[in-house]
PDB file of N, CA and C in Angstrom:
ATOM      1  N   UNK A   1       7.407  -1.851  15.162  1.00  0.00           N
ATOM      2  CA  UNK A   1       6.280  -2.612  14.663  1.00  0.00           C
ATOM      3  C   UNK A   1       6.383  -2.673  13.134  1.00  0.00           C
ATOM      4  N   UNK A   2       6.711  -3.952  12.556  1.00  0.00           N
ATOM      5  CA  UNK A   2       6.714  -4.090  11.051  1.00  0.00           C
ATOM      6  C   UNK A   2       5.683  -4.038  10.351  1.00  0.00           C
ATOM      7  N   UNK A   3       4.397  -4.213  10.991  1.00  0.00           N
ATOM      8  CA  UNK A   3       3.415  -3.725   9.773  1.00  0.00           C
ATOM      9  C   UNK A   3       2.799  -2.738  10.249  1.00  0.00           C
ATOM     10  N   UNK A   4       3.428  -1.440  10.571  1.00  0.00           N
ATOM     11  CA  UNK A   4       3.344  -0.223  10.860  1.00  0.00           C
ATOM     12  C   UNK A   4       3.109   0.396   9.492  1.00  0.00           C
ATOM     13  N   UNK A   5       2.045   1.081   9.062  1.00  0.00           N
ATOM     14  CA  UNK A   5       2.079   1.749   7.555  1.00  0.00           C
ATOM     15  C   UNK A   5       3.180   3.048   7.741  1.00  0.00           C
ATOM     16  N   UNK A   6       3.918   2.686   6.913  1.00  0.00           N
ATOM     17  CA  UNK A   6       4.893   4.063   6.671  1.00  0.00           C
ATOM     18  C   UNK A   6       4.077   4.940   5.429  1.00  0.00           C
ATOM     19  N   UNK A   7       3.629   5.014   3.818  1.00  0.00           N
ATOM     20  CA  UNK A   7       3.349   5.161   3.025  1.00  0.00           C
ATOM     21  C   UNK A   7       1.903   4.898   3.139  1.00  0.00           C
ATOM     22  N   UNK A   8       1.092   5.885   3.586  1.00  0.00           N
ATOM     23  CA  UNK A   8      -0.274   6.136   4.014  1.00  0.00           C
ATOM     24  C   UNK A   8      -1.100   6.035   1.746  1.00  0.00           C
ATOM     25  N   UNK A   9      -0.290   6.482   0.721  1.00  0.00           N
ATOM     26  CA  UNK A   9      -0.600   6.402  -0.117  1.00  0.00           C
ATOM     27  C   UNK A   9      -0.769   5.742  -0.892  1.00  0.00           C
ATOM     28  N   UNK A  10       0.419   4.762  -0.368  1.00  0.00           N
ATOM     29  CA  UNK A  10       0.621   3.192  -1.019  1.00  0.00           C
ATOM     30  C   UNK A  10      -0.069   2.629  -0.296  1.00  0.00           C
ATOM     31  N   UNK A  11      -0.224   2.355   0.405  1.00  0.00           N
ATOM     32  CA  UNK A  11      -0.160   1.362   2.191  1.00  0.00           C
ATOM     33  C   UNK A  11       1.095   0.561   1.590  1.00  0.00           C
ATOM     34  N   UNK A  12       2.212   1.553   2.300  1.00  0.00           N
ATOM     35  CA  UNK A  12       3.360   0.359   2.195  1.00  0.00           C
ATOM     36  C   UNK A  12       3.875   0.439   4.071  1.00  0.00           C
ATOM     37  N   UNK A  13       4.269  -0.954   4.510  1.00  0.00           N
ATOM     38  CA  UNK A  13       4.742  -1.166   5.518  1.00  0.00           C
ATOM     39  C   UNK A  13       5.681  -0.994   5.556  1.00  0.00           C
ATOM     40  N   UNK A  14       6.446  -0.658   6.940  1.00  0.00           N
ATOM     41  CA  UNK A  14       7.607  -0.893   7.286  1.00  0.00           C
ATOM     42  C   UNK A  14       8.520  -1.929   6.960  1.00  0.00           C
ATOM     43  N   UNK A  15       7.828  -3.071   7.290  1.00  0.00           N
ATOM     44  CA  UNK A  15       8.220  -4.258   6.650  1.00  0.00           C
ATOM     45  C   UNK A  15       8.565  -4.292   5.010  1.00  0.00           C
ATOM     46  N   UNK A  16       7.564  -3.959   4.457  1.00  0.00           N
ATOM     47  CA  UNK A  16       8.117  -3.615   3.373  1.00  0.00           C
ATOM     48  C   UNK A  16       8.818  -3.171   2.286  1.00  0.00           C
ATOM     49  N   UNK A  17       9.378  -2.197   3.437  1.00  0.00           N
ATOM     50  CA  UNK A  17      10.476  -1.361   3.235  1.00  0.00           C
ATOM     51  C   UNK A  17      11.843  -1.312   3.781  1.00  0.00           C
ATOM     52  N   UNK A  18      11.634  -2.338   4.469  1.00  0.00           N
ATOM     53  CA  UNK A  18      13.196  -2.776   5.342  1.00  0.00           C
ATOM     54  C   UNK A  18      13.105  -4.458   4.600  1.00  0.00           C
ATOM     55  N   UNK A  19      12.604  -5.357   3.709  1.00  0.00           N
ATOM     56  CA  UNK A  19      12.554  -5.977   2.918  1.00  0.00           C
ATOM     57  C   UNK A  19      13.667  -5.675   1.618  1.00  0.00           C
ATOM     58  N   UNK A  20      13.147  -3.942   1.116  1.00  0.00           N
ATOM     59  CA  UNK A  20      13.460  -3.670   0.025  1.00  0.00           C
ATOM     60  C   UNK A  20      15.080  -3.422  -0.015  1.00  0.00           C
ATOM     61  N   UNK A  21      15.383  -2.786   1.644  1.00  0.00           N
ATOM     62  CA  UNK A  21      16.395  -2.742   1.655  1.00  0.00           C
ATOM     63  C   UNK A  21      17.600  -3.532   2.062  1.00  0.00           C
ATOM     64  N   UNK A  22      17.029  -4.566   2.329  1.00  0.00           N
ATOM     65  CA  UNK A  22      17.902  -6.136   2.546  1.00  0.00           C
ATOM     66  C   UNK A  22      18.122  -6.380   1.363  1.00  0.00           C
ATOM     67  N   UNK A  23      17.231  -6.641   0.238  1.00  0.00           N
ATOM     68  CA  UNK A  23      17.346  -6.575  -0.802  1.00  0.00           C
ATOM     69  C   UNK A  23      18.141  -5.935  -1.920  1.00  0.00           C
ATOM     70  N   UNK A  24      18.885  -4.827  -1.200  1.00  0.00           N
ATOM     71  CA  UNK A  24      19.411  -3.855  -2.116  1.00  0.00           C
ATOM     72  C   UNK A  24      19.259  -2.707  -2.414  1.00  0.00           C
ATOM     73  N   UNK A  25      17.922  -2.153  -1.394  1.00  0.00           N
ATOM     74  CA  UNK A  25      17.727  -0.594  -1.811  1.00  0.00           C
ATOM     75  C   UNK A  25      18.339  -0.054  -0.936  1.00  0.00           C
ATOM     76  N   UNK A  26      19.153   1.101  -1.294  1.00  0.00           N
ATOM     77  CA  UNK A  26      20.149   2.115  -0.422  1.00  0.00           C
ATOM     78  C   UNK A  26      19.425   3.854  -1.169  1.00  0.00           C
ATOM     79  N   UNK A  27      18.744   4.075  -1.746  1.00  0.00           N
ATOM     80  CA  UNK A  27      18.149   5.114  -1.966  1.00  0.00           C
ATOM     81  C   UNK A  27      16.599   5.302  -1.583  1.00  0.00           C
ATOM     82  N   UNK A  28      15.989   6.840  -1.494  1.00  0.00           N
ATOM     83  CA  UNK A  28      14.711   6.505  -1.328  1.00  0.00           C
ATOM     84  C   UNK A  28      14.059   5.909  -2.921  1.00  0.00           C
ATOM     85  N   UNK A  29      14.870   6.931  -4.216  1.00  0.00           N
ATOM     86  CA  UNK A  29      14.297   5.959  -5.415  1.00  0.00           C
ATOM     87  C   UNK A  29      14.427   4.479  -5.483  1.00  0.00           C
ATOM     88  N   UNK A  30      15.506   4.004  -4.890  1.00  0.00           N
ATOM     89  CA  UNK A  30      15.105   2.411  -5.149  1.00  0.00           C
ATOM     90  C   UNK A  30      13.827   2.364  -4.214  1.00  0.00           C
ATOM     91  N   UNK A  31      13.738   2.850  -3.008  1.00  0.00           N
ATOM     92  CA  UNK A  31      12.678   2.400  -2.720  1.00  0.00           C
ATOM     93  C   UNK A  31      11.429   2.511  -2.977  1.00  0.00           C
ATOM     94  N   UNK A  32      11.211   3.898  -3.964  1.00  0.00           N
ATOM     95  CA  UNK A  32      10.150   4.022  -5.023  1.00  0.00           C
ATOM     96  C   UNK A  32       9.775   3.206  -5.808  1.00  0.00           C
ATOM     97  N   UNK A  33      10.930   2.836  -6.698  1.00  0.00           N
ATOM     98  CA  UNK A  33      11.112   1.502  -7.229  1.00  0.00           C
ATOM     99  C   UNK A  33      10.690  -0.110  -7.362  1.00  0.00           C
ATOM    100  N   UNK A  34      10.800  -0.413  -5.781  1.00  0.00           N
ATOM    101  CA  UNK A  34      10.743  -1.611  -5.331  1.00  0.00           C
ATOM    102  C   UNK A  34       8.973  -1.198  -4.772  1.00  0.00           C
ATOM    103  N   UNK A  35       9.089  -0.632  -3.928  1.00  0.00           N
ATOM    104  CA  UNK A  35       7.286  -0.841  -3.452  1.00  0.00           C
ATOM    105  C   UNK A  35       6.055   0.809  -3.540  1.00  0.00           C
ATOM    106  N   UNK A  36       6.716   1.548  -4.678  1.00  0.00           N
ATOM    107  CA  UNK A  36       5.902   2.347  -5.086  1.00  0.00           C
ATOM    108  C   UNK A  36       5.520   3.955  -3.650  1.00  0.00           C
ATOM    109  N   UNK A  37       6.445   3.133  -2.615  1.00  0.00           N
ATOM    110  CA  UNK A  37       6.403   4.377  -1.556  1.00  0.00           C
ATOM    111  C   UNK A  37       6.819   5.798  -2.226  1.00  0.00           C
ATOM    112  N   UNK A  38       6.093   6.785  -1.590  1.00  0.00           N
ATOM    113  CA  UNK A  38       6.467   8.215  -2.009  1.00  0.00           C
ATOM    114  C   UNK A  38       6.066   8.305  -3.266  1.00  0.00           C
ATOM    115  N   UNK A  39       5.225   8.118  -3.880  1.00  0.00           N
ATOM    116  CA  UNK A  39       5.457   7.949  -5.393  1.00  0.00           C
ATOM    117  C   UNK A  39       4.015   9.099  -5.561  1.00  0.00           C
ATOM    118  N   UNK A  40       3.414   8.941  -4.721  1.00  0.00           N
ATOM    119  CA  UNK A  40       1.294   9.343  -4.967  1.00  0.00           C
ATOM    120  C   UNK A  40       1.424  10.799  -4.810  1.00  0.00           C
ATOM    121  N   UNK A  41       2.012  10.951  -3.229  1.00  0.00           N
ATOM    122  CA  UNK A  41       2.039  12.662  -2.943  1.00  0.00           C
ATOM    123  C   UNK A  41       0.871  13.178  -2.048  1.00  0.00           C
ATOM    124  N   UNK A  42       0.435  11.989  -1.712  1.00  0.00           N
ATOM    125  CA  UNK A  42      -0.773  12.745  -0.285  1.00  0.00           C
ATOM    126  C   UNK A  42      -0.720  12.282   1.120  1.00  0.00           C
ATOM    127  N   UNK A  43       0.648  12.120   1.398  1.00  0.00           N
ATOM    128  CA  UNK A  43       0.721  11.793   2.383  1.00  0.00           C
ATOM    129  C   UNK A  43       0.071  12.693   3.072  1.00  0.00           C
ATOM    130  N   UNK A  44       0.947  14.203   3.660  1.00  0.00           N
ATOM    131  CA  UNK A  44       0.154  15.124   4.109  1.00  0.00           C
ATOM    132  C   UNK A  44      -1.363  14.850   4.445  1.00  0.00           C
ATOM    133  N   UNK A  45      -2.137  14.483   3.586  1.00  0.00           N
ATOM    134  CA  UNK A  45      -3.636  14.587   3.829  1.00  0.00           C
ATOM    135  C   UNK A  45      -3.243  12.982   4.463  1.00  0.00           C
ATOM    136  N   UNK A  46      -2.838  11.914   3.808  1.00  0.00           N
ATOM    137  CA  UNK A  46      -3.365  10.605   4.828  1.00  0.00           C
ATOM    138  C   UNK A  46      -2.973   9.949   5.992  1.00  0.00           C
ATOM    139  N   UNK A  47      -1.603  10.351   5.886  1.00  0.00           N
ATOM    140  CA  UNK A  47      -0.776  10.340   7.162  1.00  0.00           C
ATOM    141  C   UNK A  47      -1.295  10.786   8.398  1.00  0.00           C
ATOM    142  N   UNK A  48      -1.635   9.882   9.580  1.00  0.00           N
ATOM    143  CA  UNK A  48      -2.067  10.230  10.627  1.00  0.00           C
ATOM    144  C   UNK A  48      -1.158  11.532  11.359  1.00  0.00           C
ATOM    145  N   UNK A  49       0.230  11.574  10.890  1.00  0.00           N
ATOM    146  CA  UNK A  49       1.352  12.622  11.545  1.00  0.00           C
ATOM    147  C   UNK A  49       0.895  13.780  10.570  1.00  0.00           C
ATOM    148  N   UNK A  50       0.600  13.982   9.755  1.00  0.00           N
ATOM    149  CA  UNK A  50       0.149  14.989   8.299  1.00  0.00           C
ATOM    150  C   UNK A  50       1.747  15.406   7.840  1.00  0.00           C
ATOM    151  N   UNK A  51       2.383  14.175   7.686  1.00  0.00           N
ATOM    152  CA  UNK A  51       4.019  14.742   6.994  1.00  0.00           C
ATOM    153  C   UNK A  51       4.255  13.505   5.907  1.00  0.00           C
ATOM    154  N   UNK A  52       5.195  14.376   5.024  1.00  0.00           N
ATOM    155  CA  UNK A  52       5.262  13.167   3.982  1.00  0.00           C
ATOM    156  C   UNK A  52       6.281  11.818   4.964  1.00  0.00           C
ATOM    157  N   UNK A  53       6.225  10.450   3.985  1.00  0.00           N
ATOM    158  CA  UNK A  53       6.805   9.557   4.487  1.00  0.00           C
ATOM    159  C   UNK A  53       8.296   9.418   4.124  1.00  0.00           C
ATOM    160  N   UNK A  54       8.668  10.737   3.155  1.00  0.00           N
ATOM    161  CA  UNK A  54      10.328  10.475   2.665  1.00  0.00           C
ATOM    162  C   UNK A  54      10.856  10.413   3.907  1.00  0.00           C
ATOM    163  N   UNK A  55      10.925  11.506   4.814  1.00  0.00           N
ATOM    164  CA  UNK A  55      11.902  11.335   5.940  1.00  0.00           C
ATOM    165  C   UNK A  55      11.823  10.228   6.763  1.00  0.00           C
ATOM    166  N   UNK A  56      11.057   9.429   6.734  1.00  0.00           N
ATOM    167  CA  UNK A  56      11.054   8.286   8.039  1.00  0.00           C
ATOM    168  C   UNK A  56      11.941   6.948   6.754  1.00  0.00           C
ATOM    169  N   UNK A  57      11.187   7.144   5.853  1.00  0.00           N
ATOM    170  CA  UNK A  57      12.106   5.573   4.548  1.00  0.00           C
ATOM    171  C   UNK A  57      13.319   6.450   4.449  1.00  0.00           C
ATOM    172  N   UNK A  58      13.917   7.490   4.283  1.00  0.00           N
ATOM    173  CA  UNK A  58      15.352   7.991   4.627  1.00  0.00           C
ATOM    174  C   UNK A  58      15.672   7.234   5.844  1.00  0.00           C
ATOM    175  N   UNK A  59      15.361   7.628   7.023  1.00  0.00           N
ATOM    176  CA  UNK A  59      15.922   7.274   8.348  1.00  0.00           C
ATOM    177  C   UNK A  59      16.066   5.843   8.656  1.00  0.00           C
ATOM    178  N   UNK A  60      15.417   4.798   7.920  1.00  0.00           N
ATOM    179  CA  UNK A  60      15.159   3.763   7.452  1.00  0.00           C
ATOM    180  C   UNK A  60      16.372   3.586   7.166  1.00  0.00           C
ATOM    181  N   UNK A  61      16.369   3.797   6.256  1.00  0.00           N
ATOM    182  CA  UNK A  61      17.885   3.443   4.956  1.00  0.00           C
ATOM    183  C   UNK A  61      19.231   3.836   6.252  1.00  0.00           C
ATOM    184  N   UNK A  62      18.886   4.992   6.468  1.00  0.00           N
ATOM    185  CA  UNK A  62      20.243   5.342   7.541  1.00  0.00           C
ATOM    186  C   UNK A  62      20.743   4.144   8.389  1.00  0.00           C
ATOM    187  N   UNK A  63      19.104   3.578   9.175  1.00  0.00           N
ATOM    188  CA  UNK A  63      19.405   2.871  10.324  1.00  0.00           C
ATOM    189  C   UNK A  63      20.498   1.963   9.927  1.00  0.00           C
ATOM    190  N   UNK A  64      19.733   0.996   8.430  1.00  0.00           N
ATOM    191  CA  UNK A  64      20.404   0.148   8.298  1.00  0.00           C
ATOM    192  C   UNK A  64      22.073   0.337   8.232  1.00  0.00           C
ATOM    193  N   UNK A  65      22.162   1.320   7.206  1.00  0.00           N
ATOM    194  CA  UNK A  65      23.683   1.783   7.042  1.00  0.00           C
ATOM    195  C   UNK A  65      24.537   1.552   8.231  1.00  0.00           C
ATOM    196  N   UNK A  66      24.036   2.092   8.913  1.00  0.00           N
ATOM    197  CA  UNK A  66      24.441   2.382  10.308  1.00  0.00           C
ATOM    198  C   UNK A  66      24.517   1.043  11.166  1.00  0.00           C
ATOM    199  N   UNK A  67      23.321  -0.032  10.852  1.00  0.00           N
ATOM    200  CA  UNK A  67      23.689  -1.023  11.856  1.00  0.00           C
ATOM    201  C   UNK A  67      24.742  -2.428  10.522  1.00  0.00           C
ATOM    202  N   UNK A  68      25.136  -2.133   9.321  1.00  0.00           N
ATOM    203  CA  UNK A  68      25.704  -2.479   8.703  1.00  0.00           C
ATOM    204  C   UNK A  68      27.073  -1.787   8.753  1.00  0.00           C
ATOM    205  N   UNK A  69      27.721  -0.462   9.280  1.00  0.00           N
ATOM    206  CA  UNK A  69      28.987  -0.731   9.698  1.00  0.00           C
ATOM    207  C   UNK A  69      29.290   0.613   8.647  1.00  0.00           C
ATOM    208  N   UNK A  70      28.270   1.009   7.705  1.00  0.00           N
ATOM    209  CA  UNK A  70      28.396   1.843   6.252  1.00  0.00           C
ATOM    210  C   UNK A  70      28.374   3.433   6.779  1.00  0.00           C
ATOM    211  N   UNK A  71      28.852   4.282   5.824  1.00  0.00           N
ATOM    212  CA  UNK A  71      29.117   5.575   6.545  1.00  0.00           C
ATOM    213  C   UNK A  71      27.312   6.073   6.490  1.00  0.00           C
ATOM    214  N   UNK A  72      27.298   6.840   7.518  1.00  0.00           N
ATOM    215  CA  UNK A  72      25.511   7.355   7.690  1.00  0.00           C
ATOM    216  C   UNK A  72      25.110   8.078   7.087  1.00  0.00           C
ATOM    217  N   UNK A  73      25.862   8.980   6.101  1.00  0.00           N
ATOM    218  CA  UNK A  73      25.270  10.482   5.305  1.00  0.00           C
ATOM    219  C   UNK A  73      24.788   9.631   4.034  1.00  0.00           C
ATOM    220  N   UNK A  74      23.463   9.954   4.261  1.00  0.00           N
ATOM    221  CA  UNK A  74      22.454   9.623   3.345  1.00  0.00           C
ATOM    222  C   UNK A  74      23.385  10.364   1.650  1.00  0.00           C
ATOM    223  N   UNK A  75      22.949   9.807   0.871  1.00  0.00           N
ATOM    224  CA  UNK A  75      23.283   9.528  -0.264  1.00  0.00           C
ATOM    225  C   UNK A  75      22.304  10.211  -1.293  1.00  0.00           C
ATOM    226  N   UNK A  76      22.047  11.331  -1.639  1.00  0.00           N
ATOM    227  CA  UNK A  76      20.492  11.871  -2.782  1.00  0.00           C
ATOM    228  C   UNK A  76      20.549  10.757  -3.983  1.00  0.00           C
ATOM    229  N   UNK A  77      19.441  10.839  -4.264  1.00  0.00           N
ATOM    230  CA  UNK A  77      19.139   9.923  -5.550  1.00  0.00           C
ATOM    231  C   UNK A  77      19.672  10.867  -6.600  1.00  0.00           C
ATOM    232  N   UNK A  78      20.437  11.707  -6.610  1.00  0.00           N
ATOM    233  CA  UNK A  78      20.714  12.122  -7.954  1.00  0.00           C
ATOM    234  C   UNK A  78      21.841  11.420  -8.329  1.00  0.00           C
TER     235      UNK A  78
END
């Protein structure tokens, strides 16, 4: 479901975030970047799961990698 809120802090969608990465984001900082996800820090409290949203916009980024042909080990923003 694409307008699934991933980023309970932003309200950023799924959509929004598989946008960013058609676009060019291959990190979670680009995706900070591009739509301000992860950026607030309360997920925990707003998140209906009570977990932050890095790991699901990681797994995100993976999928794509992955259905683009690219090796799957996530990449740190450092």
């Amino acid at each position: 479901m694409e307008n699934e809120i991933i980023c309970y802090c932003s309200q950023v969608t799924k959509q929004e975030i598989l946008n960013s990465i058609d676009n060019g984001a291959i990190t979670l900082q680009d995706i900070r970047e591009k739509t301000n996800a992860c950026t607030i820090g309360n997920c925990i409290e707003l998140n209906p799961k009570k977990m932050c949203c890095s790991g699901e916009i990681i797994e995100l980024i993976e999928r794509n990698k992955i259905k683009k042909g690219h090796n799957s080990t996530y990449q740190s923003d450092k």
